[in-house]
Protein backbone atom coordinates (compact mmCIF):
# COMPACT_ATOMS: atom_id res chain seq x y z
CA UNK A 1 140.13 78.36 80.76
CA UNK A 2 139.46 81.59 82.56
CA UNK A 3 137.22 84.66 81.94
CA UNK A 4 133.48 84.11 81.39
CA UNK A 5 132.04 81.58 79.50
CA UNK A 6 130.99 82.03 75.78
CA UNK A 7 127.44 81.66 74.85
CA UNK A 8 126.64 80.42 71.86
CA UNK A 9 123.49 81.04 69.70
CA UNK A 10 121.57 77.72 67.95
CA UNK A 11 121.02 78.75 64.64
CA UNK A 12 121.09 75.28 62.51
CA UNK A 13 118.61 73.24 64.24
CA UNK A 14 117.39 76.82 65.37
CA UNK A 15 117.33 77.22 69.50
CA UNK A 16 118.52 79.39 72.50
CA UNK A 17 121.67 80.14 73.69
CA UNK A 18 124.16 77.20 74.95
CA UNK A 19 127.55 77.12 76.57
CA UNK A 20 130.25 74.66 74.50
CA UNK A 21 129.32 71.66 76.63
CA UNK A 22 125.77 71.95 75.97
CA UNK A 23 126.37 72.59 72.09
CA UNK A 24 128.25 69.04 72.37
CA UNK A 25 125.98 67.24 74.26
CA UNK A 26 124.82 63.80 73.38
CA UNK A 27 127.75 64.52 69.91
CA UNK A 28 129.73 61.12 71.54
CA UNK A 29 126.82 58.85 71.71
CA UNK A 30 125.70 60.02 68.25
CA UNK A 31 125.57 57.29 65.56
CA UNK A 32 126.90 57.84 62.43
CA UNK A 33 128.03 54.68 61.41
CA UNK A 34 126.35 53.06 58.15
CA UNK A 35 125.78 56.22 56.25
CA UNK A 36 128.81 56.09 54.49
CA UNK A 37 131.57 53.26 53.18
CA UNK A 38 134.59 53.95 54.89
CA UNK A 39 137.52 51.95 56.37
CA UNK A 40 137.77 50.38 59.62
CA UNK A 41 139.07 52.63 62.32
CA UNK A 42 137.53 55.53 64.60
CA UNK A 43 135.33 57.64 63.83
CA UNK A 44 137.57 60.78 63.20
CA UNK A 45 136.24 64.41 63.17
CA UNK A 46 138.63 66.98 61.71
CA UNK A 47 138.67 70.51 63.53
CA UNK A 48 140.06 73.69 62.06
CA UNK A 49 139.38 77.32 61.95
CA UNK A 50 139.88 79.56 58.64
CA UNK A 51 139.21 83.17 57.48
CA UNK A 52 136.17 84.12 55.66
CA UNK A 53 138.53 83.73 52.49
CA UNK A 54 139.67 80.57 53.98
CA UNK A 55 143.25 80.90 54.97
CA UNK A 56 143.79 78.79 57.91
CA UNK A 57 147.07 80.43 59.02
CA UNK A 58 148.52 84.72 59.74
CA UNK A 59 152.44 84.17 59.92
CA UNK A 60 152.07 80.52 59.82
CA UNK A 61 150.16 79.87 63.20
CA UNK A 62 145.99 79.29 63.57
CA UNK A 63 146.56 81.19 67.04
CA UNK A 64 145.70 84.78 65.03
CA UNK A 65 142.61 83.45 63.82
CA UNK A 66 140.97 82.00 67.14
CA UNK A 67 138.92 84.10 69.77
CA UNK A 68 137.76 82.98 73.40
CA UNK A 69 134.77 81.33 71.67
CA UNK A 70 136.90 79.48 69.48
CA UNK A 71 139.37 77.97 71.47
CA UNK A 72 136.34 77.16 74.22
CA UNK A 73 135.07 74.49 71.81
CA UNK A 74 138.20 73.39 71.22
CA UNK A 75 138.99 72.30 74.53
CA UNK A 76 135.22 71.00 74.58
CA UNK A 77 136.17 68.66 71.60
CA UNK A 78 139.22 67.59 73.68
CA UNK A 79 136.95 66.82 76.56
CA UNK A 80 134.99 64.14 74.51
CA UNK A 81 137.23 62.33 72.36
CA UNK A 82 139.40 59.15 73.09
CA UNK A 83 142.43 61.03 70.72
CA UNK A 84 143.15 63.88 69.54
CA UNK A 85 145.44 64.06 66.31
CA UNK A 86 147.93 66.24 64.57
CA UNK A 87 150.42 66.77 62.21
CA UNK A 88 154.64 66.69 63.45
CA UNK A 89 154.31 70.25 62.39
CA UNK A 90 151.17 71.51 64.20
CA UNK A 91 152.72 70.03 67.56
CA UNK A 92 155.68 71.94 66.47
CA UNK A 93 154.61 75.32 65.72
CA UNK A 94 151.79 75.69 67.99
CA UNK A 95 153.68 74.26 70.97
CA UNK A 96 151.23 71.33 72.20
CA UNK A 97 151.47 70.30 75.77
CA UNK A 98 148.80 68.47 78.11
CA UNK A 99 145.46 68.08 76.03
CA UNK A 100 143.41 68.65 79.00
CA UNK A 101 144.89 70.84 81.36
CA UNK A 102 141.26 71.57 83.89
CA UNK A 103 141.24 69.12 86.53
CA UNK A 104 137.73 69.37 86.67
CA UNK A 105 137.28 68.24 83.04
CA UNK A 106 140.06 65.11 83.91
CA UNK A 107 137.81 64.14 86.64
CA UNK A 108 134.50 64.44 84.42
CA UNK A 109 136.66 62.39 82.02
CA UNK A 110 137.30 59.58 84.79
CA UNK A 111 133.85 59.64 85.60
CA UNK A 112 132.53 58.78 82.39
CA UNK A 113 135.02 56.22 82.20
CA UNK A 114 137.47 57.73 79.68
CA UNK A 115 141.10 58.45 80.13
CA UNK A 116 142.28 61.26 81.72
CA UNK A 117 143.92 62.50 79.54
CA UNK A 118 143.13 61.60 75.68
CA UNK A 119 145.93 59.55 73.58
CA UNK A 120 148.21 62.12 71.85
CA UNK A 121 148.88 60.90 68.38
CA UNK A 122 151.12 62.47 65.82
CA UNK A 123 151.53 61.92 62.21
CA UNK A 124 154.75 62.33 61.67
CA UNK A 125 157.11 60.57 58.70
CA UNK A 126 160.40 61.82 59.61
CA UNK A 127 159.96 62.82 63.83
CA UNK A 128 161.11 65.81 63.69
CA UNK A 129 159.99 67.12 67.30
CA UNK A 130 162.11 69.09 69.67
CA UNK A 131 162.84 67.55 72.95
CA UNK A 132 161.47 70.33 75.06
CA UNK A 133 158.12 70.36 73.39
CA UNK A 134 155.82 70.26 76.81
CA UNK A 135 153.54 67.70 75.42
CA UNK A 136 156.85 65.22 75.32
CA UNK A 137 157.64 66.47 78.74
CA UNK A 138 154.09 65.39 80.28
CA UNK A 139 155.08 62.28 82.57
CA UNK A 140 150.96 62.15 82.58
CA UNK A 141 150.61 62.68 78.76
CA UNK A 142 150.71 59.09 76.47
CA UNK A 143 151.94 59.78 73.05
CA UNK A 144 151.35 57.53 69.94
CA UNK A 145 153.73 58.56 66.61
CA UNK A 146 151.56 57.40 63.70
CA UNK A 147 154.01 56.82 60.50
CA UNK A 148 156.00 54.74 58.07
CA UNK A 149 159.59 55.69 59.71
CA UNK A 150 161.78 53.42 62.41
CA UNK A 151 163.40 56.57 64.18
CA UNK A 152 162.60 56.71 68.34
CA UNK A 153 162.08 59.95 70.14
CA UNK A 154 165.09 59.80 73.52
CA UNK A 155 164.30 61.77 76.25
CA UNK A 156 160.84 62.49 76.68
CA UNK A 157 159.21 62.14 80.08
CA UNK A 158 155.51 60.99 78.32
CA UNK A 159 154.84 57.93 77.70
CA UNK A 160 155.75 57.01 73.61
CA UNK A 161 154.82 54.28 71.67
CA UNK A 162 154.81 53.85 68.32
CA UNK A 163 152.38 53.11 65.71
CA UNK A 164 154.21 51.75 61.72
CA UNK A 165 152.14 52.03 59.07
CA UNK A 166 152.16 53.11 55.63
CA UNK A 167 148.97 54.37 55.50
CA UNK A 168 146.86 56.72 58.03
CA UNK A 169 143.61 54.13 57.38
CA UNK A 170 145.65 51.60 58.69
CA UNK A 171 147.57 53.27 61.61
CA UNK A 172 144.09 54.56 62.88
CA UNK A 173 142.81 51.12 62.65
CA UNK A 174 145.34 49.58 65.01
CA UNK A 175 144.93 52.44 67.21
CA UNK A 176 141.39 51.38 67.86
CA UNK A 177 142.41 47.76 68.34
CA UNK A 178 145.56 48.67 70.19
CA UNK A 179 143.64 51.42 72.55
CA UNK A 180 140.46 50.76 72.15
CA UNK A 181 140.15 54.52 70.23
CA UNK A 182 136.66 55.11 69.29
CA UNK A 183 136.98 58.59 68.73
CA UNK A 184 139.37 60.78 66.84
CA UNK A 185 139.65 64.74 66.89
CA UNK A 186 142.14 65.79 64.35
CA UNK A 187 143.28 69.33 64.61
CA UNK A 188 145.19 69.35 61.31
CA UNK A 189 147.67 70.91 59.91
CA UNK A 190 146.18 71.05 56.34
CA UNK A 191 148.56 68.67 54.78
CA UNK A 192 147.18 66.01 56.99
CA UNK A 193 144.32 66.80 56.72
CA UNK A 194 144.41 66.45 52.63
CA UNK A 195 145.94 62.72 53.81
CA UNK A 196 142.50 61.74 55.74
CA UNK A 197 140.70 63.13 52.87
CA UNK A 198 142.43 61.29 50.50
CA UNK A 199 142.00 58.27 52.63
CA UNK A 200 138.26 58.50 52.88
CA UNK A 201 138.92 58.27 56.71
CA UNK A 202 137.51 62.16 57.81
CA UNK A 203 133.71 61.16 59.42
CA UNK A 204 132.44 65.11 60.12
CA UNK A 205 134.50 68.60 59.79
CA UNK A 206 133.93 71.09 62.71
CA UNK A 207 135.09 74.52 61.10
CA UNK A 208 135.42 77.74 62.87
CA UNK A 209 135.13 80.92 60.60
CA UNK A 210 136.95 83.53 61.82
CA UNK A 211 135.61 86.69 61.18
CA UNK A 212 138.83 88.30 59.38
CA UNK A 213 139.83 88.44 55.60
CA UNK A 214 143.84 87.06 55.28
CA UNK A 215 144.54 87.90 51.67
CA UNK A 216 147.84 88.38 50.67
CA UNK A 217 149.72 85.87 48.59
CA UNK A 218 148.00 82.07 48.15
CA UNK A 219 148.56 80.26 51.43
CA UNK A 220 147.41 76.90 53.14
CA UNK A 221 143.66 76.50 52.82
CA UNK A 222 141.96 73.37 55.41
CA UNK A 223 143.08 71.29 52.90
CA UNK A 224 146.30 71.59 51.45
CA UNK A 225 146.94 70.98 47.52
CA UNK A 226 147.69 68.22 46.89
CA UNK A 227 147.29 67.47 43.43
CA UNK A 228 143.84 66.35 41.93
CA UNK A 229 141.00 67.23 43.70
CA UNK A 230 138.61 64.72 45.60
CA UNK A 231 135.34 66.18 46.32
CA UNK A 232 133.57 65.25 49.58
CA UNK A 233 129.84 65.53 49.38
CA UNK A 234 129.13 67.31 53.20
CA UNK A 235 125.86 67.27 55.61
CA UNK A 236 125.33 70.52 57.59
CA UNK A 237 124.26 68.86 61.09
CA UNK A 238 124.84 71.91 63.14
CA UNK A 239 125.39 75.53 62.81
CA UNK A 240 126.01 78.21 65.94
CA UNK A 241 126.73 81.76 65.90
CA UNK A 242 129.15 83.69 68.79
CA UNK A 243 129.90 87.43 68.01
CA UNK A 244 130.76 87.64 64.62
CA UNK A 245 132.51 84.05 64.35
CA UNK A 246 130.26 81.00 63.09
CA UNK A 247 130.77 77.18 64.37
CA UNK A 248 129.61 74.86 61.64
CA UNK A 249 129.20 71.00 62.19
CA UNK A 250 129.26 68.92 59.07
CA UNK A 251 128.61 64.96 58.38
CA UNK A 252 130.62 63.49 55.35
CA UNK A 253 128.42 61.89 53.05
């Protein structure tokens, strides 16, 4: 990431100004299990940004919506996590490639004892994923597909395994016994994101509000609709300011 750092003002537990490592700092080691009934697997945070009104997509990308403030904890989530998670049709559209592209941040990872480079997993029922998709093309990259379906990517330089299950609860519990994956970043889209919800396998939300109003005709929200709504009861644990854009940190009760 280039161009000065973004500093970020505490507001929710109020304090000074931070960078995005410091706003993250000791977020790994916290303990949240036991404060909920959920299944066994990871502990899974999802991650999204979305308009004041909510929309989580301009012209069916999330890229219009983020600022340098933004994607900077992104990449900070990225830095912490065992996985990170998305939808066939995130990787897709927002062309995915290495997860953690700073060689200093690799070696920080190796130093704490984590993987270079997190496990890429992707949901994905029916693999549809081009060939030239730069994550696939990673010979340092390790891919898990998460899904129901038989069908094999050929071609791809990454490493690809493959994870069969009918249910998310249950692929994301044998990627923790598989991998040893004890924490999850899911960057969405929204219709996986409904899926984890639906699941009761989504631990804390990270949302970004962007500081823009979308409008136009009904589009995809952070979670998509599905059908019957759910309700998730939510804990604000953290809440910082940058600019105009606010970073809130919530616990699922």
């Amino acid at each position: 990431m280039g161009g000065e750092a973004a500093s970020f003002r505490r507001l929710v537990p109020a304090g000074g100004d931070c960078g995005a490592r410091e706003a993250l700092a000791g977020w790994r080691d916290e303990r949240l299990s036991g404060e909920r009934e959920r299944p066994r697997g990871p502990r899974l945070a999802l991650n999204m940004v979305a308009s004041v009104d909510g929309r989580v997509t301009i012209g069916g990308r999330s890229g219009p919506l983020s600022g340098p403030p933004d994607r900077e904890l992104f990449h900070a989530l990225r830095a912490e996590v065992d996985a990170v998670m998305a939808g066939a049709g995130t990787v897709r559209i927002e062309r995915y490639g290495p997860l953690i592209r700073d060689a200093q941040v690799r070696e920080r990872r190796r130093a704490a004892g984590l993987r270079e480079q997190p496990l890429a997993v992707i949901a994905s029922r029916s693999l549809d994923l081009p060939p030239d998709l730069p994550l696939l093309a990673d010979r340092d990259s390790h891919v898990v597909i998460l899904g129901p379906g038989n069908a094999t990517l050929d071609g791809a330089l990454a490493t690809i395994s493959y994870i069969r299950s009918p249910s998310l609860a249950g692929g994301l519990a044998e990627l923790q016994s598989r991998y040893g994956v004890g924490l999850v970043v899911c960057e969405g889209g929204p219709t996986l994101a409904a899926a984890l919800a639906r699941e009761n396998v989504i631990d804390e939300l990270f949302i970004a509000r962007s500081p823009q109003l979308v409008g136009g005709a009904p589009g995809p929200t952070v979670l998509a609709d599905t059908g019957e709504p759910a309700p998730h009861r939510l804990e604000l644990r953290q809440l910082l300011g940058a600019g105009d854009t606010l970073f809130a940190r919530y616990v699922v009760g």
